[in-house]
C-alpha atoms as a PDB file:
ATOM      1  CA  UNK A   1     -10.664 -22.430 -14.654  1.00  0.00           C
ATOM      2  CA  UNK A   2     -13.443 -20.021 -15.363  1.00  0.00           C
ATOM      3  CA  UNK A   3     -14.411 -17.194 -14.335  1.00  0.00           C
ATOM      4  CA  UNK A   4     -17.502 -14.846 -15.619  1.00  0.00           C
ATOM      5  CA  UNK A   5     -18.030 -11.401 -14.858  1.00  0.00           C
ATOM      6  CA  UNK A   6     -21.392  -9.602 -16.043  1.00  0.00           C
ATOM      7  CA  UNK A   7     -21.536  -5.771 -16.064  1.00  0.00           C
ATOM      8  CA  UNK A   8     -24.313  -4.843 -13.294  1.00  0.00           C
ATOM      9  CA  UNK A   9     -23.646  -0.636 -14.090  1.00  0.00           C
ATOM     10  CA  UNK A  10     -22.100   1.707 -11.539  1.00  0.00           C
ATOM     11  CA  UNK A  11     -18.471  -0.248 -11.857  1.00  0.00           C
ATOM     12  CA  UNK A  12     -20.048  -3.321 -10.255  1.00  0.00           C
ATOM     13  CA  UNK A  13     -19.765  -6.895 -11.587  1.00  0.00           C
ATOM     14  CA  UNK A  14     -21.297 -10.165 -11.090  1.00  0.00           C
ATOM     15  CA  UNK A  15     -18.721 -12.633 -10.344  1.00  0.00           C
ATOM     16  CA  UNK A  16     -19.107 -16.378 -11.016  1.00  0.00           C
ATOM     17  CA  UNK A  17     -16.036 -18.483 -10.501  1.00  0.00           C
ATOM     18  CA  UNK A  18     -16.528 -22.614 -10.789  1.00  0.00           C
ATOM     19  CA  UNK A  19     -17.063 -22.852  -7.145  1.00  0.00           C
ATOM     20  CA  UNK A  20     -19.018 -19.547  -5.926  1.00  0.00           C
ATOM     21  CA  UNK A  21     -19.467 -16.172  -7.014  1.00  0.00           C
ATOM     22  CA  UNK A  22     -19.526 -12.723  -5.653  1.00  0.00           C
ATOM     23  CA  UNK A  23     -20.151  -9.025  -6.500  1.00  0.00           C
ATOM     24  CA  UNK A  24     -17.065  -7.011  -7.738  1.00  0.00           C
ATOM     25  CA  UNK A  25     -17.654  -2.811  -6.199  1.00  0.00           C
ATOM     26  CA  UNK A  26     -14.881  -1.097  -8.484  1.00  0.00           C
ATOM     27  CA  UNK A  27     -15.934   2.013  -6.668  1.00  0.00           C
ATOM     28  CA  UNK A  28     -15.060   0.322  -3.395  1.00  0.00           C
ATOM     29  CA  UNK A  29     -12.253  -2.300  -3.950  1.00  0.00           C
ATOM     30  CA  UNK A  30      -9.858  -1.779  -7.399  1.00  0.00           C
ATOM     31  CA  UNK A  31      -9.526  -4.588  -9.665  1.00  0.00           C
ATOM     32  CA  UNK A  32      -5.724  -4.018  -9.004  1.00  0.00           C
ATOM     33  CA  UNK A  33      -6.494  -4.582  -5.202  1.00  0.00           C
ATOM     34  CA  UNK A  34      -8.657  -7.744  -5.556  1.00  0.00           C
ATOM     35  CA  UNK A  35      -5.887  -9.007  -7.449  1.00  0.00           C
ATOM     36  CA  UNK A  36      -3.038  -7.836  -4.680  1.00  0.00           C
ATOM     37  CA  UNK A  37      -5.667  -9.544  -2.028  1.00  0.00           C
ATOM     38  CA  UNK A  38      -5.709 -12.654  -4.099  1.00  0.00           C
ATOM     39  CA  UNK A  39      -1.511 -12.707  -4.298  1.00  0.00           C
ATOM     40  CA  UNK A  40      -1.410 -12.455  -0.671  1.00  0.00           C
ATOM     41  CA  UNK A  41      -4.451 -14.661  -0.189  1.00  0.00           C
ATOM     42  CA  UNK A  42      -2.569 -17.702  -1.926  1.00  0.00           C
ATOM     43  CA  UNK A  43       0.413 -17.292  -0.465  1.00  0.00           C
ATOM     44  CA  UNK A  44      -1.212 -17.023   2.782  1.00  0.00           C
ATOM     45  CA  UNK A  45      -3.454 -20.054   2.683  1.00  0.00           C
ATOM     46  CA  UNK A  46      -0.221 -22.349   1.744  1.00  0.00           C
ATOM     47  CA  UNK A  47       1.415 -21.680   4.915  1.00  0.00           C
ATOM     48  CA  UNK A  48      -1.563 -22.843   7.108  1.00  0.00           C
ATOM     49  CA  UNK A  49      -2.285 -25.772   4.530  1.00  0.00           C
ATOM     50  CA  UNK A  50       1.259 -26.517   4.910  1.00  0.00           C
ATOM     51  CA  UNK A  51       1.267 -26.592   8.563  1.00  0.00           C
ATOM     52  CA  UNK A  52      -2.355 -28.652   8.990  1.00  0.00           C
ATOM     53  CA  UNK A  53      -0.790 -31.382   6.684  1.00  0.00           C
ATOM     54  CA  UNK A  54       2.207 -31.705   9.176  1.00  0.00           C
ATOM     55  CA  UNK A  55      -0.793 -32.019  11.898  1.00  0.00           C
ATOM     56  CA  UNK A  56      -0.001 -28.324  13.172  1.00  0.00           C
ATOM     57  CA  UNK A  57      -2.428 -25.358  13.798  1.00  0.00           C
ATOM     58  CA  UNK A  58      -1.387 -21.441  12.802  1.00  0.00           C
ATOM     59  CA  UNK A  59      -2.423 -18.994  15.393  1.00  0.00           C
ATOM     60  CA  UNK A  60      -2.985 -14.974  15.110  1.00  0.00           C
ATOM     61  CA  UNK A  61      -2.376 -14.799  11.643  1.00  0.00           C
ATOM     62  CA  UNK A  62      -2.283 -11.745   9.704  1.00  0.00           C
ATOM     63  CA  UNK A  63      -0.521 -10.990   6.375  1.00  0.00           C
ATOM     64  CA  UNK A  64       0.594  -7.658   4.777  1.00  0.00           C
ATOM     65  CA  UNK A  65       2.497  -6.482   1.347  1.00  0.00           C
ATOM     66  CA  UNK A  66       3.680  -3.746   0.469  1.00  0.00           C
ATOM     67  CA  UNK A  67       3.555  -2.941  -3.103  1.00  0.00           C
ATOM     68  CA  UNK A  68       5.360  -0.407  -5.401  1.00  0.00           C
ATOM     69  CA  UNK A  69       3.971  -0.089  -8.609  1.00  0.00           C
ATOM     70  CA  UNK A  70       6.132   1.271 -11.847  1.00  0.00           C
ATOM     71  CA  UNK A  71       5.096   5.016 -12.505  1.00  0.00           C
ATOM     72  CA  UNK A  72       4.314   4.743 -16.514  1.00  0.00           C
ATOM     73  CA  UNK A  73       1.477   2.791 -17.325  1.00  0.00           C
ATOM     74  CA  UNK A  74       0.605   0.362 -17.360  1.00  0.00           C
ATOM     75  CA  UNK A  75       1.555   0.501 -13.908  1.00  0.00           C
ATOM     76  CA  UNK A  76       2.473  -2.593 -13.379  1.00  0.00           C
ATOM     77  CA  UNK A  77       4.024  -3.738  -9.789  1.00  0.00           C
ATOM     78  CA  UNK A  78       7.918  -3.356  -9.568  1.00  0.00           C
ATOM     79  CA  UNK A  79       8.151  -5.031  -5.938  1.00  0.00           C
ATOM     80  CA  UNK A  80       5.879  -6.865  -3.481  1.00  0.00           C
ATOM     81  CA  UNK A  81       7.294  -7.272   0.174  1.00  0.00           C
ATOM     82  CA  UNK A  82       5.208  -9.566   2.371  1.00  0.00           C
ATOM     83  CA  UNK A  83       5.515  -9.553   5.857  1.00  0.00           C
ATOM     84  CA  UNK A  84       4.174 -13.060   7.043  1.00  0.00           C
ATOM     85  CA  UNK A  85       3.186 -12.784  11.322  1.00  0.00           C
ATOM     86  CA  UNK A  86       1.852 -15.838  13.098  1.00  0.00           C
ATOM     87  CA  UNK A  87       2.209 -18.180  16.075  1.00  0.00           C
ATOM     88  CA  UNK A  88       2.591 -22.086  16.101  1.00  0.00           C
ATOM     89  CA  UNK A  89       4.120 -25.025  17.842  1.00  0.00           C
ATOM     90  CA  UNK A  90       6.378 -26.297  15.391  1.00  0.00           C
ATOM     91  CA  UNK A  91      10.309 -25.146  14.866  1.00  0.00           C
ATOM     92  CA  UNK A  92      11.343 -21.546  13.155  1.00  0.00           C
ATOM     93  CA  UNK A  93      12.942 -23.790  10.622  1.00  0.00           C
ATOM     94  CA  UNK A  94       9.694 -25.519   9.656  1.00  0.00           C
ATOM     95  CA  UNK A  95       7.998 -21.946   9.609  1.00  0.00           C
ATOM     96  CA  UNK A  96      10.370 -20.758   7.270  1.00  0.00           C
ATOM     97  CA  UNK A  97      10.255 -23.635   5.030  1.00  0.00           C
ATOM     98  CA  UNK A  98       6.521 -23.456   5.017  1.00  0.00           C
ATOM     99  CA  UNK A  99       6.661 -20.259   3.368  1.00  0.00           C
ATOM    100  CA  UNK A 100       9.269 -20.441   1.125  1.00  0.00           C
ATOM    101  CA  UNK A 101       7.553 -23.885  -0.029  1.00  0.00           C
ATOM    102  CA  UNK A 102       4.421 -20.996  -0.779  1.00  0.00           C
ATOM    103  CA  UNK A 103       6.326 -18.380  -2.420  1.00  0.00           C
ATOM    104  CA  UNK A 104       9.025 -20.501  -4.673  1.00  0.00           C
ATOM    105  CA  UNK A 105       6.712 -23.918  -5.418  1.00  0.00           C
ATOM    106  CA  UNK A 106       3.342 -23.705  -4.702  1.00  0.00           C
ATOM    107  CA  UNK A 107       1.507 -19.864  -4.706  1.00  0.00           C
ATOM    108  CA  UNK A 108       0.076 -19.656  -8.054  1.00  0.00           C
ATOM    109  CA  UNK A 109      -0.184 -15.986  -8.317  1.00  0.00           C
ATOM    110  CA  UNK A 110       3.013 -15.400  -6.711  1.00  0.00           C
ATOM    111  CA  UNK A 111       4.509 -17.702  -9.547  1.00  0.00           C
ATOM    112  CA  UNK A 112       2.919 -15.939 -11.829  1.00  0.00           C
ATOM    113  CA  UNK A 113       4.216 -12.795 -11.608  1.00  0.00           C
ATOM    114  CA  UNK A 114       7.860 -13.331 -10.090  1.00  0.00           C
ATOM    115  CA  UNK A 115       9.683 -13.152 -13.439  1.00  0.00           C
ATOM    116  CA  UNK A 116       8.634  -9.684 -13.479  1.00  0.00           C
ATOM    117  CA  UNK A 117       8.388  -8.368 -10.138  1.00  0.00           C
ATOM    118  CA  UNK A 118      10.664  -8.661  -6.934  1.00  0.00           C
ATOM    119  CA  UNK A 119       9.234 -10.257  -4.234  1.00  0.00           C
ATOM    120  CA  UNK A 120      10.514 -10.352  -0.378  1.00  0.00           C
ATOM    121  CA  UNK A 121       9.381 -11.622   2.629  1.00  0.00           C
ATOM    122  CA  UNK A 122       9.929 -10.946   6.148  1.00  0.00           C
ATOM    123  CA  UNK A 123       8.560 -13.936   8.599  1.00  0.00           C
ATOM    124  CA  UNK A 124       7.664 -12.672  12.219  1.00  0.00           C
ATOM    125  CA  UNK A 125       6.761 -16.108  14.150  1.00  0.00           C
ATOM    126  CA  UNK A 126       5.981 -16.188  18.084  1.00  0.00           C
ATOM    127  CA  UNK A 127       6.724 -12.594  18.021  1.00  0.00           C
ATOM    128  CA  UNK A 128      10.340 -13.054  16.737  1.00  0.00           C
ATOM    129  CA  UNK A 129      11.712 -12.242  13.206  1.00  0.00           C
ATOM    130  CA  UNK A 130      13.253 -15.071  11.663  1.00  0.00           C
ATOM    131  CA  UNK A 131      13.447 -13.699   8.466  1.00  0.00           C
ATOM    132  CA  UNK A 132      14.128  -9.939   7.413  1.00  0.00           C
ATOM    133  CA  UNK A 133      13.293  -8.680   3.887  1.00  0.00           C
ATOM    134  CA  UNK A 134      14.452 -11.580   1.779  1.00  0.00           C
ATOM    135  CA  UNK A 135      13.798 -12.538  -1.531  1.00  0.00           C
ATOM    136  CA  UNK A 136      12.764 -15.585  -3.317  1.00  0.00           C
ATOM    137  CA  UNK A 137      14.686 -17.532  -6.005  1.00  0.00           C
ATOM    138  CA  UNK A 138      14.707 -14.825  -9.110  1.00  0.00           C
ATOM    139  CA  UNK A 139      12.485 -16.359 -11.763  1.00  0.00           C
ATOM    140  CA  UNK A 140      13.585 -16.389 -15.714  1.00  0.00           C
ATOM    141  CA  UNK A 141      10.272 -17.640 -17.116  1.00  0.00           C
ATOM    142  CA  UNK A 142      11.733 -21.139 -16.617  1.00  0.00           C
ATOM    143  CA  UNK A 143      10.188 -23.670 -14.330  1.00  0.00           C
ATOM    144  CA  UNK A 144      11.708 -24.161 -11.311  1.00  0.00           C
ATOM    145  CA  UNK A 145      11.821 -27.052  -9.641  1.00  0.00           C
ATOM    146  CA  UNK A 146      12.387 -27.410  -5.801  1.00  0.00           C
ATOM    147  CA  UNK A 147      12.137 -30.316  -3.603  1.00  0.00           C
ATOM    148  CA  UNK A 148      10.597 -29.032  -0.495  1.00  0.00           C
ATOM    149  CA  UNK A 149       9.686 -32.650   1.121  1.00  0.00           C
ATOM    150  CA  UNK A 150       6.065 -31.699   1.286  1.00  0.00           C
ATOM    151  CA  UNK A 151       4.768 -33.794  -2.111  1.00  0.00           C
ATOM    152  CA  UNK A 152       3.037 -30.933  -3.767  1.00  0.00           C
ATOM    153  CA  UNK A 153       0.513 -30.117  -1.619  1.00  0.00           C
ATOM    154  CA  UNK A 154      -1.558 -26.562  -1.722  1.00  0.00           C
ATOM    155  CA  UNK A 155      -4.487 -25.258  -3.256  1.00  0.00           C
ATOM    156  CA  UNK A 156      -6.257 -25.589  -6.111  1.00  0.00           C
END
């Protein structure tokens, strides 16, 4: 993967990925909240890849973390919580494995990061919370390898 930023003045890039491109307003959206948008972003495009594969549809979607960042810089983030909330027709079990198939296998920037940072989840599906502020597998830097029945399907 690359990706090529050019300098435009005024804290404004030029973004040009392999695929598309777009124009980066520091003065509007932090580099450290583009990158928060993209570790939500992953995670939430796995769950409705996940459920599409499986022939299902996710309804009235919406995503939110809530991140605490260390108070020395660099600043880094001590703890994401993401609150997953969305509607489908398949089982709360299925739901749940969806995301934890995201978050432990298949989210790249989740991955990334989860040696170093705690990450939680809650899961509110059809309006009922199935899963409460738990965490993911704690990661050591080591691969982990998980057999989630779903073949290794997600993004690229």
């Amino acid at each position: 993967m690359e990706i090529v930023l050019n300098y435009l003045g005024d804290k404004e890039f030029d973004v040009k990925t392999g695929k598309s491109g777009f124009k980066m307003d520091a003065k509007e959206i932090t580099p450290v909240e583009y990158f928060a948008s993209g570790l939500i972003g992953c995670t939430g495009i796995d769950l409705v890849v996940l459920a599409q594969k499986d022939g299902y549809e996710v309804k009235n979607y919406t995503l939110k973390a809530d991140i605490v960042r260390q108070l020395a810089v660099p600043y880094k983030f001590g703890s994401v919580h993401i609150t997953y909330s969305f509607e489908g027709d398949f089982e709360e079990l299925k739901a749940k494995r969806y995301i934890l198939s995201s978050l432990e296998s298949y989210c790249t920037t989740v991955n990334s990061i989860r040696d170093s940072v705690k990450i939680e989840y809650t899961i509110i599906y059809n309006g009922k919370k199935i899963a409460d502020k738990e965490s993911i597998i704690s990661g050591d830097g080591k691969i982990i390898e998980i057999e989630d029945g779903f073949g290794g399907v997600c993004c690229s």
